[in-house]
PDB file of N, CA and C in Angstrom:
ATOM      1  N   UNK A   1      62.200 108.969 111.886  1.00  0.00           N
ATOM      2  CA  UNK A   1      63.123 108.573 112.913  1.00  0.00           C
ATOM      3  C   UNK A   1      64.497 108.342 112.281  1.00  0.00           C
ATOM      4  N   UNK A   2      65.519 108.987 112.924  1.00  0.00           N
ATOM      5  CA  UNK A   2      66.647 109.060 112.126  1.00  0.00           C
ATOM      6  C   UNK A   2      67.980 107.984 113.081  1.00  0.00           C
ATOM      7  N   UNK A   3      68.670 107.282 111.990  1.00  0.00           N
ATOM      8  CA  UNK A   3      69.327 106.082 112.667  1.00  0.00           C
ATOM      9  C   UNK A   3      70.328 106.292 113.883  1.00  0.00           C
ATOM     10  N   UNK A   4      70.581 105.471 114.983  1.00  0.00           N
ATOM     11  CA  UNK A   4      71.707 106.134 115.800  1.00  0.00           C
ATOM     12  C   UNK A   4      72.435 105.962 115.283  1.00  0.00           C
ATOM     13  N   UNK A   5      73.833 106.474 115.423  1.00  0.00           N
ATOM     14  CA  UNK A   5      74.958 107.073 114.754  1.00  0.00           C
ATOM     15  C   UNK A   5      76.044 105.849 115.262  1.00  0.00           C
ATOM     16  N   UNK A   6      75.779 105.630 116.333  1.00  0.00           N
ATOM     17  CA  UNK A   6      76.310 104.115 116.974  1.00  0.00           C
ATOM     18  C   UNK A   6      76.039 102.873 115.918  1.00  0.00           C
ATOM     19  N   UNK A   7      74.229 102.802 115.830  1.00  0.00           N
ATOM     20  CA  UNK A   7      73.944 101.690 114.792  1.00  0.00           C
ATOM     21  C   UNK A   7      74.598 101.594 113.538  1.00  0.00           C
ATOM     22  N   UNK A   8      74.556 102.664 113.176  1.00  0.00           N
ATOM     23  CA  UNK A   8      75.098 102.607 111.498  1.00  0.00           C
ATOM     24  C   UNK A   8      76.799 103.603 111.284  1.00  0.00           C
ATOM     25  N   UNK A   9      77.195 102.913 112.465  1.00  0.00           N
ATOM     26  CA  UNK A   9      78.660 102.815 112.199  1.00  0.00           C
ATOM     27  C   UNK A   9      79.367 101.185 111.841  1.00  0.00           C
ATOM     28  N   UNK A  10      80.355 101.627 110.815  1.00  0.00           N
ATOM     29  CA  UNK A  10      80.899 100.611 109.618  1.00  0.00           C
ATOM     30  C   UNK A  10      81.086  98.750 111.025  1.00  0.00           C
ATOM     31  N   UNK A  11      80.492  97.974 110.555  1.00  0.00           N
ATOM     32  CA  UNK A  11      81.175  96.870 111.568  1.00  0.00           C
ATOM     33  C   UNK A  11      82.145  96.723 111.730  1.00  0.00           C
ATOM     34  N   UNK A  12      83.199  96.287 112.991  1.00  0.00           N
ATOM     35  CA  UNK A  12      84.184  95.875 113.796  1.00  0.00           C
ATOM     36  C   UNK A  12      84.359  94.821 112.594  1.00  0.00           C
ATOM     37  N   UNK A  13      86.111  94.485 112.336  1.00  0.00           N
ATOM     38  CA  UNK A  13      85.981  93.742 111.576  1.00  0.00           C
ATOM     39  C   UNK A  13      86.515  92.617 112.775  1.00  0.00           C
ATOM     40  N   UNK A  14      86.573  91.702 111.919  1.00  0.00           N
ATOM     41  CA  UNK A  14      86.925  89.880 112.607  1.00  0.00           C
ATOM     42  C   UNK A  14      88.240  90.312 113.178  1.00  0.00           C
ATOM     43  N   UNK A  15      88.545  89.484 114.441  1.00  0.00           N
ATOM     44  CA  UNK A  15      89.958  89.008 114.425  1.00  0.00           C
ATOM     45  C   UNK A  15      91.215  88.640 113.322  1.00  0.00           C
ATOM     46  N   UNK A  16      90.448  87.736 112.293  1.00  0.00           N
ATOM     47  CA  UNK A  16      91.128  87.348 111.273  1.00  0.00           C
ATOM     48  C   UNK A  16      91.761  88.594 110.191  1.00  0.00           C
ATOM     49  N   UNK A  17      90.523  89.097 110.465  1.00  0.00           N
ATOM     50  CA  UNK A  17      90.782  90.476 109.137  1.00  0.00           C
ATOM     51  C   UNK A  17      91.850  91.104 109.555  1.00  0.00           C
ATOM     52  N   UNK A  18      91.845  91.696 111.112  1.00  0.00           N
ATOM     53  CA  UNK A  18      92.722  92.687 111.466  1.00  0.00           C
ATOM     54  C   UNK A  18      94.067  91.951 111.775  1.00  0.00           C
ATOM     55  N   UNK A  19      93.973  90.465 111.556  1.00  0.00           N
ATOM     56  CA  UNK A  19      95.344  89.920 111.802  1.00  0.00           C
ATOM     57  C   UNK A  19      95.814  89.884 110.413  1.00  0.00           C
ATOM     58  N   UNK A  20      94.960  89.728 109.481  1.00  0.00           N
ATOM     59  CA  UNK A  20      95.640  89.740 107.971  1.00  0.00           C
ATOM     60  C   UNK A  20      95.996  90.973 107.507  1.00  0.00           C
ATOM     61  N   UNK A  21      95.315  92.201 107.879  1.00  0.00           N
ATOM     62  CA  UNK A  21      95.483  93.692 107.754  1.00  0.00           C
ATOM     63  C   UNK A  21      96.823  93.979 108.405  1.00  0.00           C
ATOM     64  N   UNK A  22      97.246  93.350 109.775  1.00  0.00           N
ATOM     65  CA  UNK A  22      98.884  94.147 110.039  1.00  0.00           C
ATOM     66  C   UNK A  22      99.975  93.007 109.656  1.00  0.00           C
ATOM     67  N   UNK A  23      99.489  91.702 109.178  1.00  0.00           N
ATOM     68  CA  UNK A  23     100.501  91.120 108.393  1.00  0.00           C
ATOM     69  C   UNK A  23     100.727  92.197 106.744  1.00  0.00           C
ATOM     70  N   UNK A  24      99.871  92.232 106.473  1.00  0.00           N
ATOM     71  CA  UNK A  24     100.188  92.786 105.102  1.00  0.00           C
ATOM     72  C   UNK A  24     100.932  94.543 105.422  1.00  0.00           C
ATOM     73  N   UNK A  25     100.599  94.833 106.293  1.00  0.00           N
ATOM     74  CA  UNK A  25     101.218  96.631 106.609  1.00  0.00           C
ATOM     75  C   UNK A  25     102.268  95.970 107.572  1.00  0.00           C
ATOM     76  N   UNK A  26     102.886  94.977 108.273  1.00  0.00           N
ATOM     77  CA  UNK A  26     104.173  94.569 108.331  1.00  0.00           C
ATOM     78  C   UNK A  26     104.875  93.955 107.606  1.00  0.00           C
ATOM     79  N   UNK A  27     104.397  93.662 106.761  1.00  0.00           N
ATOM     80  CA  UNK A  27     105.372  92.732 105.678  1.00  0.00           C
ATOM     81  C   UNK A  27     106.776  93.154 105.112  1.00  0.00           C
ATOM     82  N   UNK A  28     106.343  94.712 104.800  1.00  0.00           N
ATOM     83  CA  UNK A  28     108.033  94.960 104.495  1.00  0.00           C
ATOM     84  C   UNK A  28     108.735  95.107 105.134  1.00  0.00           C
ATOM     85  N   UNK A  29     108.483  94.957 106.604  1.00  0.00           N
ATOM     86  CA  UNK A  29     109.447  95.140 107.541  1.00  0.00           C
ATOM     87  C   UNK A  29     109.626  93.595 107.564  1.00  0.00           C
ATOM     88  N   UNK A  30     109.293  93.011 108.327  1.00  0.00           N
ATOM     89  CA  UNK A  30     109.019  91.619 108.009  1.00  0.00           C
ATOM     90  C   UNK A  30     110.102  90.652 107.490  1.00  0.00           C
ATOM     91  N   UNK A  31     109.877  90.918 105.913  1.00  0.00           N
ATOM     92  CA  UNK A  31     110.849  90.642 104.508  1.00  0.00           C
ATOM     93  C   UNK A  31     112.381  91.138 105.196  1.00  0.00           C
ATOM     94  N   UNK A  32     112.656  91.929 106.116  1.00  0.00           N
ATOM     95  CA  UNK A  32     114.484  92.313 106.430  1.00  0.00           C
ATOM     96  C   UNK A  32     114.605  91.475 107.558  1.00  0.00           C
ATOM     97  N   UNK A  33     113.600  91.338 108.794  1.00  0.00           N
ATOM     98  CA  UNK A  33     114.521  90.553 109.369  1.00  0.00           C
ATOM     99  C   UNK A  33     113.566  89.078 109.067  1.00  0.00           C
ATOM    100  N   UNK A  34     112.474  88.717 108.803  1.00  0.00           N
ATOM    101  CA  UNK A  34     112.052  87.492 108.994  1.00  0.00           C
ATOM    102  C   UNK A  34     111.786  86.341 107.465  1.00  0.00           C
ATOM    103  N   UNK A  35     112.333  86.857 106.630  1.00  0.00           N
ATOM    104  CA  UNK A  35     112.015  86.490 105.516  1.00  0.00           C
ATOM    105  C   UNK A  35     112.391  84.904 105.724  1.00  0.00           C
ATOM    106  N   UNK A  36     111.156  84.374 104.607  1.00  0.00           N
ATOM    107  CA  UNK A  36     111.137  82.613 104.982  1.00  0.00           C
ATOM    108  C   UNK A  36     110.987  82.160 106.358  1.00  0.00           C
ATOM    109  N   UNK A  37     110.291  82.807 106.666  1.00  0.00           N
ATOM    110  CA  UNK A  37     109.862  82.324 108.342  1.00  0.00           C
ATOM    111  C   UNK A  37     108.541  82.470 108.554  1.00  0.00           C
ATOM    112  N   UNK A  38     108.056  81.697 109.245  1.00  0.00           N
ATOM    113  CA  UNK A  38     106.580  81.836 109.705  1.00  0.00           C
ATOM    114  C   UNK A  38     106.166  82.938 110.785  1.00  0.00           C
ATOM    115  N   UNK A  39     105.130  83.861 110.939  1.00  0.00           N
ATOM    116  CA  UNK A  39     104.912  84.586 111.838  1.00  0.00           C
ATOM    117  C   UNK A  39     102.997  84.537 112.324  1.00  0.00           C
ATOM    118  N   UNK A  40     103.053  84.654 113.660  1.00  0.00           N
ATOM    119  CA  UNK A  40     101.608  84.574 113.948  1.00  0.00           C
ATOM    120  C   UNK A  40     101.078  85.960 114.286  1.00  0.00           C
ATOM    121  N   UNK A  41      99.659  86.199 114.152  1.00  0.00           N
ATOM    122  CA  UNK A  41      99.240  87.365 114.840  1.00  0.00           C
ATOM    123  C   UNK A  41      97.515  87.046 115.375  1.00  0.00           C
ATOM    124  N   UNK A  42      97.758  88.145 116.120  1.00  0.00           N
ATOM    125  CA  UNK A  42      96.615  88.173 117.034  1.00  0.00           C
ATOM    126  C   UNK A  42      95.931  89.725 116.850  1.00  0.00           C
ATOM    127  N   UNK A  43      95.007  89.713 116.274  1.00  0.00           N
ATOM    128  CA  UNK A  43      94.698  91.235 115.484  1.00  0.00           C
ATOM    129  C   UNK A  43      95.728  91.904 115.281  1.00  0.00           C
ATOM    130  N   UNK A  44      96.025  93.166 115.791  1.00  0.00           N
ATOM    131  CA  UNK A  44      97.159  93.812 115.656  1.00  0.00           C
ATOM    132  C   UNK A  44      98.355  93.888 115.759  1.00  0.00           C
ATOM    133  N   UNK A  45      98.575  92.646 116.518  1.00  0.00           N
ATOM    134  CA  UNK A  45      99.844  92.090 117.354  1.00  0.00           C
ATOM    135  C   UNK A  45     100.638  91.176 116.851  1.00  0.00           C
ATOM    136  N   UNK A  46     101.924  91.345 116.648  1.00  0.00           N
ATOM    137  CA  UNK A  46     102.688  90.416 116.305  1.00  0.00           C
ATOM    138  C   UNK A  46     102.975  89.296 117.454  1.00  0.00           C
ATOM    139  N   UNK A  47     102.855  88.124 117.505  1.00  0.00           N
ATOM    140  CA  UNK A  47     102.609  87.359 118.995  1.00  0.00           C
ATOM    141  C   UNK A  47     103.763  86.484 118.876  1.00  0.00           C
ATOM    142  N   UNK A  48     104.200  85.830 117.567  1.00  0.00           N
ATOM    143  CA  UNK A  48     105.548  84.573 117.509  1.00  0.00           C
ATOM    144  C   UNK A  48     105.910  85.044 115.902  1.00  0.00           C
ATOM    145  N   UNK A  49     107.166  84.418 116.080  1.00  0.00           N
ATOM    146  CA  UNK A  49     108.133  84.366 114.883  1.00  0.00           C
ATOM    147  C   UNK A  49     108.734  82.846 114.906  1.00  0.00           C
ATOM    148  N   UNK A  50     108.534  81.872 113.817  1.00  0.00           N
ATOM    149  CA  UNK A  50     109.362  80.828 113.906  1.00  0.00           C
ATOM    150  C   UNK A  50     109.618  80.205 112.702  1.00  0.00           C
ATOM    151  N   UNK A  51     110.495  78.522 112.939  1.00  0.00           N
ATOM    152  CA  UNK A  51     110.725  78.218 111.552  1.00  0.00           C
ATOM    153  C   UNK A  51     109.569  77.038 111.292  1.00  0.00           C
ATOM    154  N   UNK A  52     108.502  76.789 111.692  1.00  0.00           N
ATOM    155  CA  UNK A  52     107.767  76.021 111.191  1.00  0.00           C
ATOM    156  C   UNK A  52     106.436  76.643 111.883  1.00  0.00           C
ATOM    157  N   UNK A  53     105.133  76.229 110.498  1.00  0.00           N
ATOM    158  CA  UNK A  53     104.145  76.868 110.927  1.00  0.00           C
ATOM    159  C   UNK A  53     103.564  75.923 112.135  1.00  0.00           C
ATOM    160  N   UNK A  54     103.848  74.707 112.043  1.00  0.00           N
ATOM    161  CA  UNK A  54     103.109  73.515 113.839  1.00  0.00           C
ATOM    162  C   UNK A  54     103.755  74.304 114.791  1.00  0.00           C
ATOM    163  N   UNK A  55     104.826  75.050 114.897  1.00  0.00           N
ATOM    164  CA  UNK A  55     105.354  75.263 116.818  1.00  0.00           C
ATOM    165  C   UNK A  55     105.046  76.676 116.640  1.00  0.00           C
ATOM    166  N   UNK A  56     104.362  77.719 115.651  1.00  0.00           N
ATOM    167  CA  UNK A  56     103.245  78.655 116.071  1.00  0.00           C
ATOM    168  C   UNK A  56     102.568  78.507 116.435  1.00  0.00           C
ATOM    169  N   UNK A  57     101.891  77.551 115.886  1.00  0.00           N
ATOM    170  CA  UNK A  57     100.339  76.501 115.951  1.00  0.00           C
ATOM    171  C   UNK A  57      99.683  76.324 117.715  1.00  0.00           C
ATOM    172  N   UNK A  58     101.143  75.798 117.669  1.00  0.00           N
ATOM    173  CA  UNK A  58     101.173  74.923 119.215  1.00  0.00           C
ATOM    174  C   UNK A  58     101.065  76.222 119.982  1.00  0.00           C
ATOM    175  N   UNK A  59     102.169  77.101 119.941  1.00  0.00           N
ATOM    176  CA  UNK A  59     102.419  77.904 120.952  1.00  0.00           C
ATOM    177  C   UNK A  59     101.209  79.236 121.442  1.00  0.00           C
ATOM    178  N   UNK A  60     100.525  79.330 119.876  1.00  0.00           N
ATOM    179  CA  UNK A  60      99.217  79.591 119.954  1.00  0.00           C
ATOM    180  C   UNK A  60      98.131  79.063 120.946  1.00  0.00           C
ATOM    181  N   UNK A  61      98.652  78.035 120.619  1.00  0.00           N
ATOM    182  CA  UNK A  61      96.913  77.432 121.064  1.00  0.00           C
ATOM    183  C   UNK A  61      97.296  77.175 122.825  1.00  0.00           C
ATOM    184  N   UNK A  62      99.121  77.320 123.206  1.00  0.00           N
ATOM    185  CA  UNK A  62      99.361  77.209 124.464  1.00  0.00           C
ATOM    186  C   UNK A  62      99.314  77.822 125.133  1.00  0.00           C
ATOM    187  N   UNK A  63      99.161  79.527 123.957  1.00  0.00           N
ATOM    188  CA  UNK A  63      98.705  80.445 124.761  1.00  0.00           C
ATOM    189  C   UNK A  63      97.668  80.655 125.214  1.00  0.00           C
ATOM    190  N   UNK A  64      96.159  79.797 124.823  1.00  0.00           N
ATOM    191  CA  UNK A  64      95.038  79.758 125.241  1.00  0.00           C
ATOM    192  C   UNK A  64      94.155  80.702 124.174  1.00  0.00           C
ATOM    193  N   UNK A  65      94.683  80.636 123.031  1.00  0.00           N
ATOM    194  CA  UNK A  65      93.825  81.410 122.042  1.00  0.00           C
ATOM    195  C   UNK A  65      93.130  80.211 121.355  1.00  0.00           C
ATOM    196  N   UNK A  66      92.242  80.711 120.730  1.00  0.00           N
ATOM    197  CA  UNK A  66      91.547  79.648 119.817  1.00  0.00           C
ATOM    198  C   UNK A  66      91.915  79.428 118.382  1.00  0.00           C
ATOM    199  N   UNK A  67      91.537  78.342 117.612  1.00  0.00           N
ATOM    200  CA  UNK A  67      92.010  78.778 116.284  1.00  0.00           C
ATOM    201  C   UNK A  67      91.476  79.629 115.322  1.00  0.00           C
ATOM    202  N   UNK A  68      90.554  80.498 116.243  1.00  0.00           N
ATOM    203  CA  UNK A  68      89.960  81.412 114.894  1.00  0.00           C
ATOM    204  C   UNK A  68      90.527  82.776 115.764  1.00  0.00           C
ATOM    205  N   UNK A  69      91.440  82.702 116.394  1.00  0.00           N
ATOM    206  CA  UNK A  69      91.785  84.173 117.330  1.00  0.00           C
ATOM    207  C   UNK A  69      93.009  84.828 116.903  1.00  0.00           C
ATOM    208  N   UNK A  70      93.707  83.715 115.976  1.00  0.00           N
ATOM    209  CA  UNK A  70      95.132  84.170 115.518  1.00  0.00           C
ATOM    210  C   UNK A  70      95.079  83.532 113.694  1.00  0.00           C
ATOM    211  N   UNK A  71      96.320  84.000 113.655  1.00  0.00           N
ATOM    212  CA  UNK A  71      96.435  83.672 111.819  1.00  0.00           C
ATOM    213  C   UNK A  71      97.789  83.456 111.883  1.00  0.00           C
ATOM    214  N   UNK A  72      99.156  82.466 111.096  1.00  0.00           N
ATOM    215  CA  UNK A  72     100.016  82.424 110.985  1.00  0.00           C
ATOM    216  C   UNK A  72     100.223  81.862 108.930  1.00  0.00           C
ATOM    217  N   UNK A  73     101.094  83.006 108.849  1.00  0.00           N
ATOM    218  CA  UNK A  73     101.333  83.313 107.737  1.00  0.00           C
ATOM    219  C   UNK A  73     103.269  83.662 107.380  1.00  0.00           C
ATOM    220  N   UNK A  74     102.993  82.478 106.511  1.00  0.00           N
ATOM    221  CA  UNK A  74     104.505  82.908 105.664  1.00  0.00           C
ATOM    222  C   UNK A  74     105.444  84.233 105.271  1.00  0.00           C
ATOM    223  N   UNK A  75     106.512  84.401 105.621  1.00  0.00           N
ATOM    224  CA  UNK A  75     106.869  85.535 105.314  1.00  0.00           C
ATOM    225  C   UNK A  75     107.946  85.411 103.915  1.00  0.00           C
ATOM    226  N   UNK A  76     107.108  85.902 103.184  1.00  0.00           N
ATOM    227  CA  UNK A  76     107.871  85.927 101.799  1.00  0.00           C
ATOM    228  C   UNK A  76     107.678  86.946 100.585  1.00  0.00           C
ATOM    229  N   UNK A  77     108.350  86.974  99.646  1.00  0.00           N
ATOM    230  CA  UNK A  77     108.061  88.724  98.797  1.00  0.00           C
ATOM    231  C   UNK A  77     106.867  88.737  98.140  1.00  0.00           C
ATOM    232  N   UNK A  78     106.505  87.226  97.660  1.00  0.00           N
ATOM    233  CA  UNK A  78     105.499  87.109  96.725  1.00  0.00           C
ATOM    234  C   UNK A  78     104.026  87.368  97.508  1.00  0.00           C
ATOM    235  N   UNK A  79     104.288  87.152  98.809  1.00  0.00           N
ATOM    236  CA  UNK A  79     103.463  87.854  99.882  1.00  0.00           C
ATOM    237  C   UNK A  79     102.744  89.611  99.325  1.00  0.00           C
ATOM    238  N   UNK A  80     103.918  90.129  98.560  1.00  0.00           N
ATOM    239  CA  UNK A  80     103.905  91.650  98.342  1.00  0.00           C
ATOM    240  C   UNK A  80     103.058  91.597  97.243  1.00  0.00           C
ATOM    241  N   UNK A  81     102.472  90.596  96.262  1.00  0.00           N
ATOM    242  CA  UNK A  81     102.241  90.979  94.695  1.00  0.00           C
ATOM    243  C   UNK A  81     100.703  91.268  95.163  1.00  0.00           C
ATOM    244  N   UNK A  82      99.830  90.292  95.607  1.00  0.00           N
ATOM    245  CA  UNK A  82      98.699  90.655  95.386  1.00  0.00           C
ATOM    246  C   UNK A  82      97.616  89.978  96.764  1.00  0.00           C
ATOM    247  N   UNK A  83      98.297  89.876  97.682  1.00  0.00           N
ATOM    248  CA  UNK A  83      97.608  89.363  99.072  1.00  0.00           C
ATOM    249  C   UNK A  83      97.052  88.134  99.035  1.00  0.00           C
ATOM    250  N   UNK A  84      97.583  87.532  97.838  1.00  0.00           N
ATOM    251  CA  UNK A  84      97.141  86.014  97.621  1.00  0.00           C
ATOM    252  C   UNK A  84      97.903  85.110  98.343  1.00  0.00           C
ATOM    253  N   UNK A  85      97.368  83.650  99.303  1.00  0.00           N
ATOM    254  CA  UNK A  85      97.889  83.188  99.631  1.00  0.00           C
ATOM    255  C   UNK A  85      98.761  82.429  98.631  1.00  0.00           C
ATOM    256  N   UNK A  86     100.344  81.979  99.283  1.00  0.00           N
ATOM    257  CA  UNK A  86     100.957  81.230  98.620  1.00  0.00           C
ATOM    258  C   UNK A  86     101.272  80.096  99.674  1.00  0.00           C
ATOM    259  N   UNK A  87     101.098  78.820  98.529  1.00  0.00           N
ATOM    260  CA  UNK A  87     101.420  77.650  99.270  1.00  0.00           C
ATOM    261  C   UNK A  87     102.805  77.560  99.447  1.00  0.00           C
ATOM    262  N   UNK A  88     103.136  77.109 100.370  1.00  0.00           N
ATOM    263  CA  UNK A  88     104.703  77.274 101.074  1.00  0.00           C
ATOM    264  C   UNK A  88     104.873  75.693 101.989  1.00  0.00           C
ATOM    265  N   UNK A  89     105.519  74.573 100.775  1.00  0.00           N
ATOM    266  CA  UNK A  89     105.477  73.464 101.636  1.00  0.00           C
ATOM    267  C   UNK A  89     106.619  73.531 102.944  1.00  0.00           C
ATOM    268  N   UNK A  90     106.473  73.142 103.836  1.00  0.00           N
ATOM    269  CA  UNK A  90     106.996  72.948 105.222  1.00  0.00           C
ATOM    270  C   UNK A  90     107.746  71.961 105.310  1.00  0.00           C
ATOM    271  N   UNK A  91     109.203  72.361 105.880  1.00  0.00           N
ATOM    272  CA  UNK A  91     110.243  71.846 105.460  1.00  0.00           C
ATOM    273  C   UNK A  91     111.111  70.920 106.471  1.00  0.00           C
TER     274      UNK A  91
END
């Protein structure tokens, strides 16, 4: 019996993944107009741009997403070296 082709296709990844996947393939755009700014996403979607990561936070969660439905992440170069988070105290 040979597998369906449906079953043993690669898994859907998380929300999270595909929100960390178009932060990192937007980033260099990103870096010209948003550099040092916080940005949120929602899988593929760029959803807010701001200057502190709490009034993404908020505006997230006002949008009725959950906190595992979006990701908000720093926009900065060191962003570019190796997809490692960097701590970025809030100012």
């Amino acid at each position: 019996m040979q597998p369906d082709k449906e079953s043993a296709a690669a898994p859907i990844p998380s929300i999270e993944s595909q929100s960390m996947d178009a932060f990192y393939r937007d980033l260099p755009e990103l870096l010209k107009k948003h550099s040092r700014e916080w940005v949120a996403y929602h899988g593929d979607e760029l959803i807010g741009v701001g200057r502190t990561k709490t009034a993404l936070y908020l505006k997230c969660l006002g949008d009725g997403l959950k906190e595992d439905e979006f990701v908000v992440r720093f926009v900065h170069e060191l962003a570019l070296s190796d997809h490692e988070e960097v701590y970025v105290p809030e100012v």
